[in-house]
N, C-alpha and C. Protein backbone atom coordinates (compact mmCIF):
# COMPACT_ATOMS: atom_id res chain seq x y z
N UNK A 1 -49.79 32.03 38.15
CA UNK A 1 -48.85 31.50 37.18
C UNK A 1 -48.99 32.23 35.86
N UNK A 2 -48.10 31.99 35.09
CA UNK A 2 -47.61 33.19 33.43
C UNK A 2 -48.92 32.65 32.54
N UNK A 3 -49.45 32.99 31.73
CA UNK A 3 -50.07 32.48 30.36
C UNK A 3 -48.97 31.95 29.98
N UNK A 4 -49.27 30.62 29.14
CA UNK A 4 -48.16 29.54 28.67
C UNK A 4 -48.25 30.17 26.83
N UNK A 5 -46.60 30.14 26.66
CA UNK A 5 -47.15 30.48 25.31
C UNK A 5 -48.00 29.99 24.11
N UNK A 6 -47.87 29.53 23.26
CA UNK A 6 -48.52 28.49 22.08
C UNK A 6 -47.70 27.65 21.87
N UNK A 7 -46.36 27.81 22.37
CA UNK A 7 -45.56 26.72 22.50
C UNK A 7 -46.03 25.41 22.94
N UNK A 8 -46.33 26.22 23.94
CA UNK A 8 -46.69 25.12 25.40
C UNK A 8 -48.24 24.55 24.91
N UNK A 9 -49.04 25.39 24.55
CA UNK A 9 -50.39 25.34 24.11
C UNK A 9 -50.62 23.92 22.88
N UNK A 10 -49.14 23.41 22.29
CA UNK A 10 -49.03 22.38 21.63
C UNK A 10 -48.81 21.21 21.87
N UNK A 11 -49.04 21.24 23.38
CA UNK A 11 -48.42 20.02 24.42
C UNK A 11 -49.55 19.24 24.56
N UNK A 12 -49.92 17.70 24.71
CA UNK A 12 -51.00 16.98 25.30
C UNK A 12 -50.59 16.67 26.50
N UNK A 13 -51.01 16.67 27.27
CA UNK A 13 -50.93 15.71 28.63
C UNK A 13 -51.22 14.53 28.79
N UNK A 14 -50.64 13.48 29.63
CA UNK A 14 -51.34 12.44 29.85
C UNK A 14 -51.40 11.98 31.21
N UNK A 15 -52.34 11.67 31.97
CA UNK A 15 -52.05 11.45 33.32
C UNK A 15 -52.03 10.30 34.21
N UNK A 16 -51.01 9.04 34.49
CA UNK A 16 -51.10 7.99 34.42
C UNK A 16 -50.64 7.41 35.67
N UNK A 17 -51.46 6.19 36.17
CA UNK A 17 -50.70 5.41 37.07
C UNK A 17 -49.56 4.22 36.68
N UNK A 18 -48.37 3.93 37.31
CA UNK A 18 -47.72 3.49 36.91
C UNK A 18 -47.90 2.07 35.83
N UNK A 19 -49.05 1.19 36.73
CA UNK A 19 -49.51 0.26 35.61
C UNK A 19 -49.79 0.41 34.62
N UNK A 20 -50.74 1.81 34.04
CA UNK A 20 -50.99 1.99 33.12
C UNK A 20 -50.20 2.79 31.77
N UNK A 21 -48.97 2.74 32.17
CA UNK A 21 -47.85 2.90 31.25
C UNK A 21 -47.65 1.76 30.71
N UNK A 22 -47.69 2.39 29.11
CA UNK A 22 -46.88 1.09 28.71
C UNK A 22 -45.36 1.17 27.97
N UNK A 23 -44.69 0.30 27.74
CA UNK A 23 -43.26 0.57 27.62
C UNK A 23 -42.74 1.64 26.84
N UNK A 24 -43.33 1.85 25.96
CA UNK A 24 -42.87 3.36 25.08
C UNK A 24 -42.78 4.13 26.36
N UNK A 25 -43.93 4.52 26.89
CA UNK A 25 -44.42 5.79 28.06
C UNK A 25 -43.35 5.44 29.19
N UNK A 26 -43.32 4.23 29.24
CA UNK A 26 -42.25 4.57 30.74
C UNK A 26 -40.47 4.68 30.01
N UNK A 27 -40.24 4.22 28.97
CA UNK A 27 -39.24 4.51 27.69
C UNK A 27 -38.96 5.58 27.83
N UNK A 28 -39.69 6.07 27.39
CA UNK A 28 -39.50 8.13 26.87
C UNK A 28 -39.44 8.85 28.51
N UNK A 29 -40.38 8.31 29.32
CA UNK A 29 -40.64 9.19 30.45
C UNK A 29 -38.79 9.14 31.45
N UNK A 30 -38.24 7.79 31.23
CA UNK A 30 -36.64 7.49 31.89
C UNK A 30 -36.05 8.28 31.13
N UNK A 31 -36.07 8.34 29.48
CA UNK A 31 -35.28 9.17 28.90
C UNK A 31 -35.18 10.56 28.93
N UNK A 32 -36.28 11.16 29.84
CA UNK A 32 -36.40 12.41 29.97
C UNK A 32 -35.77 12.92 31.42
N UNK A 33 -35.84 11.96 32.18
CA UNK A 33 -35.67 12.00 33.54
C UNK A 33 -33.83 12.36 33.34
N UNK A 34 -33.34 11.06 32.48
CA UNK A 34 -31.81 11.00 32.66
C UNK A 34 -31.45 12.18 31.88
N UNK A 35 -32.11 12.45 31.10
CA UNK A 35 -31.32 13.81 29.85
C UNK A 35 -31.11 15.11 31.32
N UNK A 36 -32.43 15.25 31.65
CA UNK A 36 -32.68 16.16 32.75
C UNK A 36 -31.93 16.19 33.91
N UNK A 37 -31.95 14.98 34.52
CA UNK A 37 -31.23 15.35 36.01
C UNK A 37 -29.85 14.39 35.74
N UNK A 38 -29.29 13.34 34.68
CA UNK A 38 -28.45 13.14 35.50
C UNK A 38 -27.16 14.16 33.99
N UNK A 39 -27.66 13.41 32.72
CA UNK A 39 -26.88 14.27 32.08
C UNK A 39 -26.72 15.63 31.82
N UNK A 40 -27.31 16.72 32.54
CA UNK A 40 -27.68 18.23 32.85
C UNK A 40 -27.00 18.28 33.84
N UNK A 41 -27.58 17.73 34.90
CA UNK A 41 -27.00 17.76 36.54
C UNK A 41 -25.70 17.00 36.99
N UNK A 42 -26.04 15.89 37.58
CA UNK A 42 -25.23 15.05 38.30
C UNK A 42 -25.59 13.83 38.38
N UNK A 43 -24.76 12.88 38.59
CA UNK A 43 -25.08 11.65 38.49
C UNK A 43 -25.46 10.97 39.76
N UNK A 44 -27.09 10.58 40.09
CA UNK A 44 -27.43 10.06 41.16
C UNK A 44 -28.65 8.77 40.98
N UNK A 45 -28.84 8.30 41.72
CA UNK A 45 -29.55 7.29 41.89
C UNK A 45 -30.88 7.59 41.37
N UNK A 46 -31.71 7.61 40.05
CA UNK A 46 -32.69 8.09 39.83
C UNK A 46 -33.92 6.79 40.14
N UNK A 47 -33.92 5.76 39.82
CA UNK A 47 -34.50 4.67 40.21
C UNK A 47 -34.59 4.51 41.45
N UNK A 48 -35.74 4.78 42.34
CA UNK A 48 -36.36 4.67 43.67
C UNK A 48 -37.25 3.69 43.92
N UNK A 49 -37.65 2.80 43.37
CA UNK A 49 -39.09 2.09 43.24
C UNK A 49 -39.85 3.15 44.48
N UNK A 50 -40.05 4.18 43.77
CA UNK A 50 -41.45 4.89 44.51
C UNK A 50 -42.49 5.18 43.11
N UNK A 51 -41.70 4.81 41.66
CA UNK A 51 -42.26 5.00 40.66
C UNK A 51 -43.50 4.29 40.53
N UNK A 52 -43.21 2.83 41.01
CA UNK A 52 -44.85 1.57 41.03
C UNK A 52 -45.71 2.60 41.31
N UNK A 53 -45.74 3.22 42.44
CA UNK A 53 -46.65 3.76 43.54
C UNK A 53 -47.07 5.07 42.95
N UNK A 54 -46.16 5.80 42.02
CA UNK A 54 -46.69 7.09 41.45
C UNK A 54 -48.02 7.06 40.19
N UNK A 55 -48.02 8.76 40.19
CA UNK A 55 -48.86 9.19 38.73
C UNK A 55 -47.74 9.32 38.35
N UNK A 56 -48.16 9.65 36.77
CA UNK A 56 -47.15 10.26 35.82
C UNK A 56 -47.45 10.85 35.25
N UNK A 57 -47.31 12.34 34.87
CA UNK A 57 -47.91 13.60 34.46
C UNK A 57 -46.71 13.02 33.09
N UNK A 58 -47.17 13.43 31.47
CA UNK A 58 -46.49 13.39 30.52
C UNK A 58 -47.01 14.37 29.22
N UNK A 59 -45.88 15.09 29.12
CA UNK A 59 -46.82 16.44 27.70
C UNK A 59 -45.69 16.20 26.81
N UNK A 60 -46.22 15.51 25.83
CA UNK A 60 -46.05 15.82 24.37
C UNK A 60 -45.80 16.51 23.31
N UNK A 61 -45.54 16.82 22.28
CA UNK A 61 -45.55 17.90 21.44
C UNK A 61 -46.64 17.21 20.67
N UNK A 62 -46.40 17.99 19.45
CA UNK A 62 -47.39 17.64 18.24
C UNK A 62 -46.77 16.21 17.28
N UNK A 63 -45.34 15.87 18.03
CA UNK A 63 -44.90 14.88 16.59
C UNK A 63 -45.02 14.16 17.63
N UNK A 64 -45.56 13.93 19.03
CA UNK A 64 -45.32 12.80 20.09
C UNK A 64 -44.45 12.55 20.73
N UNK A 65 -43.65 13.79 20.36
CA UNK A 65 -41.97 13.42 21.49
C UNK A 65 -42.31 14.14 23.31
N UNK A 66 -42.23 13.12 23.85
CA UNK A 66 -42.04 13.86 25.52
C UNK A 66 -41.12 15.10 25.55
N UNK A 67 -41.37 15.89 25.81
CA UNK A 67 -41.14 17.40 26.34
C UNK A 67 -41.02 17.56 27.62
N UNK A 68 -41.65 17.19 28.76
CA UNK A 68 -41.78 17.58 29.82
C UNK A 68 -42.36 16.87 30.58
N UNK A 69 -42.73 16.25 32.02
CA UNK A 69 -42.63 15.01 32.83
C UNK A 69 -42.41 15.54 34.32
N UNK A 70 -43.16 14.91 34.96
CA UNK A 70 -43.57 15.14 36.33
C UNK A 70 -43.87 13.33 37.15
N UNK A 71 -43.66 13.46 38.46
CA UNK A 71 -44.58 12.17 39.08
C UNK A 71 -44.67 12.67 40.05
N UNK A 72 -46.19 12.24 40.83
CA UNK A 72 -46.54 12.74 41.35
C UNK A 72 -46.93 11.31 42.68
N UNK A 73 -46.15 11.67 43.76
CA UNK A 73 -46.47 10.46 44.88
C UNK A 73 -47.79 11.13 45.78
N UNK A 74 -48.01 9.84 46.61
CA UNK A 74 -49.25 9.84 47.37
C UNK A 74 -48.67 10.20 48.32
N UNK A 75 -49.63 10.41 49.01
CA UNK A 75 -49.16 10.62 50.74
C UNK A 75 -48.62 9.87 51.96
N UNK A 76 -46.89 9.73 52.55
CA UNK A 76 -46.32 8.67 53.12
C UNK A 76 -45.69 8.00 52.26
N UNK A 77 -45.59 8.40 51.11
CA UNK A 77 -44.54 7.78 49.87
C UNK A 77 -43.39 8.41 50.40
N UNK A 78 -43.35 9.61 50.04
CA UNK A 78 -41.78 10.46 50.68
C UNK A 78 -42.48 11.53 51.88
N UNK A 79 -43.40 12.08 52.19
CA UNK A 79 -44.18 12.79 52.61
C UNK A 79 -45.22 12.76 52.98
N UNK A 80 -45.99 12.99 54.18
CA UNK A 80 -46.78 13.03 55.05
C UNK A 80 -48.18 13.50 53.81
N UNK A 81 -47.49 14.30 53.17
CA UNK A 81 -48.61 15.28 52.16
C UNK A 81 -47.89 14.52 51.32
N UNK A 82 -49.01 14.32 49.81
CA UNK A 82 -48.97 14.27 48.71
C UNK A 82 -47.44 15.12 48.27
N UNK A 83 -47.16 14.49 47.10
CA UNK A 83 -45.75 15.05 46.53
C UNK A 83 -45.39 14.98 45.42
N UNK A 84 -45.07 16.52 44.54
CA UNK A 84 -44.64 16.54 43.59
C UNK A 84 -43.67 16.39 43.38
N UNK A 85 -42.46 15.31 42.63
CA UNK A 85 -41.10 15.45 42.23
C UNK A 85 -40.85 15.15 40.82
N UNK A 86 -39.75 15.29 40.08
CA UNK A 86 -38.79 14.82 38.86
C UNK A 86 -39.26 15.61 38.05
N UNK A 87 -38.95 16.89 38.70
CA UNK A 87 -40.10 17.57 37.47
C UNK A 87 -38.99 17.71 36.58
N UNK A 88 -39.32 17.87 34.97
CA UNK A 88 -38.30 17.61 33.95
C UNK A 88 -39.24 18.49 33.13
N UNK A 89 -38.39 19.80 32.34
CA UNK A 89 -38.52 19.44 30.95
C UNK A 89 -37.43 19.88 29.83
N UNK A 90 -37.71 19.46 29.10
CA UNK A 90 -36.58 19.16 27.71
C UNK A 90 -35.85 20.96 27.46
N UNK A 91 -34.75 21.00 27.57
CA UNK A 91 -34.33 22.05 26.75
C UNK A 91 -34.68 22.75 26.10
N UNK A 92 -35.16 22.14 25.15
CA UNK A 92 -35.76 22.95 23.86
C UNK A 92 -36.99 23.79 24.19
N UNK A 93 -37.79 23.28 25.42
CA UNK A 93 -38.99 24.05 25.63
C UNK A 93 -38.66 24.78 26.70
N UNK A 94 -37.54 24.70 27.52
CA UNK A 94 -37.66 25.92 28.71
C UNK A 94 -37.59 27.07 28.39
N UNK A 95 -38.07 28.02 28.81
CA UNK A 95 -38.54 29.76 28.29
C UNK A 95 -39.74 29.77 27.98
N UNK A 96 -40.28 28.63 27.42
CA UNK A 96 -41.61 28.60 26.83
C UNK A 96 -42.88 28.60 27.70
N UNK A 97 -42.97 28.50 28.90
CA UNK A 97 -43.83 28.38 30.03
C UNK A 97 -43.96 26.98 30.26
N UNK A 98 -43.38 26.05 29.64
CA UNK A 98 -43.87 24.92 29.74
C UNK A 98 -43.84 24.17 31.22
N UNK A 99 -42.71 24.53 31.99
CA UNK A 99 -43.17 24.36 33.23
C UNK A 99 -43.55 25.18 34.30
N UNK A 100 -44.01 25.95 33.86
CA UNK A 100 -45.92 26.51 34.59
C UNK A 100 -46.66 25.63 33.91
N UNK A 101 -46.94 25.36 32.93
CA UNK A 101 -47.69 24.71 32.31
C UNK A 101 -47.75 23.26 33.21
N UNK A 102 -46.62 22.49 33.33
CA UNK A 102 -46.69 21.13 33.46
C UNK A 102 -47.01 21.28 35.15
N UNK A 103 -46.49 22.69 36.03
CA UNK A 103 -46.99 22.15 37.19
C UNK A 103 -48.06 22.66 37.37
N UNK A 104 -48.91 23.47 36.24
CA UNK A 104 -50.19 23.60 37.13
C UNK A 104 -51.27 22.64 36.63
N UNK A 105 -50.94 21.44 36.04
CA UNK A 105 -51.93 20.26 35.34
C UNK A 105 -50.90 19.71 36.88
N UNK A 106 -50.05 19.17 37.00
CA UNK A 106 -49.27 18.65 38.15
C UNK A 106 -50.51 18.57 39.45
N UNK A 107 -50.52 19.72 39.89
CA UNK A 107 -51.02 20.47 41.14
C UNK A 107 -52.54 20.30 40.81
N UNK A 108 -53.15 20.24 40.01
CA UNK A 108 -54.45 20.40 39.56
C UNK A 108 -54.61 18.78 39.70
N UNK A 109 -54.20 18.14 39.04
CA UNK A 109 -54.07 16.36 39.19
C UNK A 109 -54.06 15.59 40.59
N UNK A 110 -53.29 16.50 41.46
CA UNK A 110 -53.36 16.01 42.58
C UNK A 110 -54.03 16.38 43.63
N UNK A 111 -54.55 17.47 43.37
CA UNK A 111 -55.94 18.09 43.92
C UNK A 111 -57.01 17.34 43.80
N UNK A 112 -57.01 16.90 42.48
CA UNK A 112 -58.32 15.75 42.33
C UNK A 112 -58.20 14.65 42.79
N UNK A 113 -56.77 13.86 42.80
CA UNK A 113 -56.50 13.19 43.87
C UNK A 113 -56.61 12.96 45.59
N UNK A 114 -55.98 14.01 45.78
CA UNK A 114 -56.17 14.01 47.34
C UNK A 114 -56.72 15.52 47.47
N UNK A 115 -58.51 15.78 47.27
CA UNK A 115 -58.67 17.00 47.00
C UNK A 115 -58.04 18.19 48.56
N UNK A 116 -58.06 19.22 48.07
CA UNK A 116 -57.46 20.34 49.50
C UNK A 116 -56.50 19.61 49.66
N UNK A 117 -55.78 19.22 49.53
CA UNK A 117 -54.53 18.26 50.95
C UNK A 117 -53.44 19.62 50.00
N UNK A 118 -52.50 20.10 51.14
CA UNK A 118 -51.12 20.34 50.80
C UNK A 118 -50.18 19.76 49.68
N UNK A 119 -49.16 20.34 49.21
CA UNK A 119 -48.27 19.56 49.01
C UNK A 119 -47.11 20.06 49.20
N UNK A 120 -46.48 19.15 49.26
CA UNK A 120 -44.47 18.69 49.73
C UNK A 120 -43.42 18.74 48.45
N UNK A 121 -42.71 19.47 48.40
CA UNK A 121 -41.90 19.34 47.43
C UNK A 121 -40.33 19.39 48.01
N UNK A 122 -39.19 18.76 47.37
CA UNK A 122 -37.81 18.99 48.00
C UNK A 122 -37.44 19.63 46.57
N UNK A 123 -37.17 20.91 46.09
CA UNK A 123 -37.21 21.78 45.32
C UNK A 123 -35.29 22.16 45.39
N UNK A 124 -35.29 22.53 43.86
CA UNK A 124 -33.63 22.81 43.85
C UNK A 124 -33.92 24.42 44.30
N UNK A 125 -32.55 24.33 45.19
CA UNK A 125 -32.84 25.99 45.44
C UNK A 125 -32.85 26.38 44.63
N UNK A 126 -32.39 27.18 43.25
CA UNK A 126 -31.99 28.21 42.27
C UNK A 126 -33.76 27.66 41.94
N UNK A 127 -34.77 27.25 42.02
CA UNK A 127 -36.17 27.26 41.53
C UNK A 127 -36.88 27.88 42.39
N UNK A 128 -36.41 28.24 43.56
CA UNK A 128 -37.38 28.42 44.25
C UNK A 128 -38.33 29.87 44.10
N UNK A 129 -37.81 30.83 43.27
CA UNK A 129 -38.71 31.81 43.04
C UNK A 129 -39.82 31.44 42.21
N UNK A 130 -39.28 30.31 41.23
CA UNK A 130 -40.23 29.54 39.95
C UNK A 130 -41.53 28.84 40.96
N UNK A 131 -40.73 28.03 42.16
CA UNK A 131 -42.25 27.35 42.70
C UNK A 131 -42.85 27.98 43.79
N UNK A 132 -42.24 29.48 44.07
CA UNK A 132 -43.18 30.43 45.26
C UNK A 132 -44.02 31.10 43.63
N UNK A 133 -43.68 31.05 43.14
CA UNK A 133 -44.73 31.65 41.61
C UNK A 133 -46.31 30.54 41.58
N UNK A 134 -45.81 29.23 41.69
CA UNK A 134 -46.68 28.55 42.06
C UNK A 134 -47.64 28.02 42.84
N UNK A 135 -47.36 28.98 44.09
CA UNK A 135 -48.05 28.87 45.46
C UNK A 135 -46.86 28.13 46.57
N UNK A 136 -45.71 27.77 46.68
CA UNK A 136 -45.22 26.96 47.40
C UNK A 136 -44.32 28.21 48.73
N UNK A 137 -44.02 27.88 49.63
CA UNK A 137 -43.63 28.73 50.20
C UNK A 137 -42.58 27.53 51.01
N UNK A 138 -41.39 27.86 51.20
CA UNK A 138 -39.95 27.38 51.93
C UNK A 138 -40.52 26.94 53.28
N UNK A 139 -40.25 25.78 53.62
CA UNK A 139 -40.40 25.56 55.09
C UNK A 139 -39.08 24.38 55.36
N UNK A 140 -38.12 25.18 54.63
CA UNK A 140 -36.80 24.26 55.59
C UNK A 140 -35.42 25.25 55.24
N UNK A 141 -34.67 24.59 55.98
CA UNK A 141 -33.09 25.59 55.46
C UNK A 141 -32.65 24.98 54.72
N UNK A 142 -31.63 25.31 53.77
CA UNK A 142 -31.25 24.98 52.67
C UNK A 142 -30.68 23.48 53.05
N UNK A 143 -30.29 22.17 52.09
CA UNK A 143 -29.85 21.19 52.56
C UNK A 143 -28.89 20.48 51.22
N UNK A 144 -28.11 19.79 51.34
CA UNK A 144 -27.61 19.32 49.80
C UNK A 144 -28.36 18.16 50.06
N UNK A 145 -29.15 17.78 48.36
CA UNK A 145 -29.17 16.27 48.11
C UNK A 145 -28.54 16.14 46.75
N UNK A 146 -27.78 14.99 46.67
CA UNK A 146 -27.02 14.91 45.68
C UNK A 146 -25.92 15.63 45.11
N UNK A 147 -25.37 17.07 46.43
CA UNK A 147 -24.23 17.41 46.02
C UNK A 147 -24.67 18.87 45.31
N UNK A 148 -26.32 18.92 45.45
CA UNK A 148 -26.95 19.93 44.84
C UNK A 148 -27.95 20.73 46.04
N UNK A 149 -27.87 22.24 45.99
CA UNK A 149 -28.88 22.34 47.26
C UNK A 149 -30.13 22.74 47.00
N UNK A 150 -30.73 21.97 48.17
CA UNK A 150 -32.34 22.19 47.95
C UNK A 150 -33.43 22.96 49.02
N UNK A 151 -34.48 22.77 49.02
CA UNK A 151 -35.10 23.44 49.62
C UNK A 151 -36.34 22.72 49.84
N UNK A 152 -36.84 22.33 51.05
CA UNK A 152 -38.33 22.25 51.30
C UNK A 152 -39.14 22.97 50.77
N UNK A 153 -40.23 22.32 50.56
CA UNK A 153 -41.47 23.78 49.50
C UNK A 153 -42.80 23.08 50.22
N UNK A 154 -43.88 23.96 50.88
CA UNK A 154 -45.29 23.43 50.95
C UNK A 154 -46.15 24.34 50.04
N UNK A 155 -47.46 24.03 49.41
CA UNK A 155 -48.08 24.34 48.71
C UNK A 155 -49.65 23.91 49.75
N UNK A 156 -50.03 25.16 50.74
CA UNK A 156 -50.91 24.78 51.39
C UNK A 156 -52.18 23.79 51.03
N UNK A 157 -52.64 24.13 49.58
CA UNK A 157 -53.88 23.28 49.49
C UNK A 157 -54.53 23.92 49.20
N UNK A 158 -55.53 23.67 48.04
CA UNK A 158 -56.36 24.92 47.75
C UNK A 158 -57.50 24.90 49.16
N UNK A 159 -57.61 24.31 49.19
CA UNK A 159 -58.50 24.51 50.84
C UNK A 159 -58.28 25.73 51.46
N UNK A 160 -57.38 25.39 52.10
CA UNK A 160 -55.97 26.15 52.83
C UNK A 160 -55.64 27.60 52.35
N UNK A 161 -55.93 27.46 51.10
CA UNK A 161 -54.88 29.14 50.45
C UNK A 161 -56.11 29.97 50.42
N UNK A 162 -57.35 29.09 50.05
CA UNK A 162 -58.43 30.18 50.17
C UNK A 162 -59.00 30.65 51.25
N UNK A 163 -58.99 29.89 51.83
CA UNK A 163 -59.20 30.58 53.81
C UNK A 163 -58.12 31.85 53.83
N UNK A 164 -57.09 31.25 53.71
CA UNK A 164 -56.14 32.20 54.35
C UNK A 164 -55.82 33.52 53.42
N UNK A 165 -56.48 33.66 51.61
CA UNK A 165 -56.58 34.65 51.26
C UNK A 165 -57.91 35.21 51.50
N UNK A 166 -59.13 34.78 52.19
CA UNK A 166 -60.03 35.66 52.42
C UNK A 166 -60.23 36.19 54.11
N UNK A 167 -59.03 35.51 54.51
CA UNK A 167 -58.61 36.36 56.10
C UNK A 167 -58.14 37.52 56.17
C-alpha cells in the first residue's frame, strides 16, 4: 500500500463495537455513510441491522469531524470469512491516501480479530485495482448490486499470503 500523506497522518482512528458507540459516533458515522453511498451514488437500503453485530473503524481529522469510516462484520454475518464493507470516505480527503490508510487499520483490526482468517469483500468494480493494491484478488464475475457493478474480492489472510509468498 502508498505512504499516506500528512493529510491522512492527521486522522485518529477509533475502533468500536457497535455498543460501544455512542450517539454522536453512530450520528456522524450514518452521516458519512449517506453523503457517500446514497447522495454520491444511488439510493439504496443502507440500514441492514448487520450494524449491532459490527466493528466500526472511524478517522477523524484534527477538528473531530469524521472523514472516513469502515465496518467491519464477523464471520457468517454476510460471509463465511470475516468482512470488510461501507467503506466511505469524505470528498475532501480522497487523493490523500486516506483510504489506504483506513483499509490498512481496517485489515489490521480484523486480523487481530479473527487472526490469519481471509477476508470477503463485495467491492465496486471501478475499485478494484484500489483493493488488488491491498492484497484482495477477484473471485467472482462481475454482478449488479444496487444498479451498480461489483465484484467479489478475497484477501487470503496474512497466514495465507505468507506461505504462498515464500513458495
Amino acid at each position: 500500500m502508498p505512504k499516506p500523506s500528512s493529510t491522512v497522518d492527521q486522522l485518529s482512528w477509533s475502533f468500536l463495537p457497535f455498543t460501544a458507540l455512542n450517539l454522536q459516533q453512530l450520528y456522524d458515522l450514518l452521516h458519512v455513510r449517506c453523503q457517500v453511498f446514497i447522495a454520491e451514488q444511488v439510493a439504496f437500503q443502507d440500514l441492514d441491522y448487520k450494524d449491532q453485530d459490527a466493528w466500526h473503524l472511524l478517522g477523524r481529522d484534527a477538528q473531530g469531524v469524521l472523514q472516513a469510516y469502515v465496518r467491519v462484520l464477523p464471520p457468517g454475518l454476510a460471509y463465511a470469512e470475516p468482512s470488510i464493507g461501507r467503506v466511505a470516505v469524505m470528498q475532501a480527503m480522497r487523493g490523500t491516501g486516506a483510504g489506504w490508510e483506513l483499509m490498512r487499520h481496517a485489515m489490521a483490526e480484523t486480523d487481530r480479530l479473527w487472526p490469519g482468517s481471509a477476508i470477503r469483500i463485495g467491492a465496486q468494480a471501478y475499485l478494484q485495482k484500489f483493493y488488488e493494491g491491498c492484497g484482495f484478488n477477484v473471485v467472482s464475475e462481475p454482478y449488479l448490486e444496487d444498479g451498480i457493478p461489483h465484484l467479489t474480492m478475497l484477501y487470503p489472510g496474512k497466514a495465507q499470503a505468507v506461505e504462498s509468498a515464500t513458495v
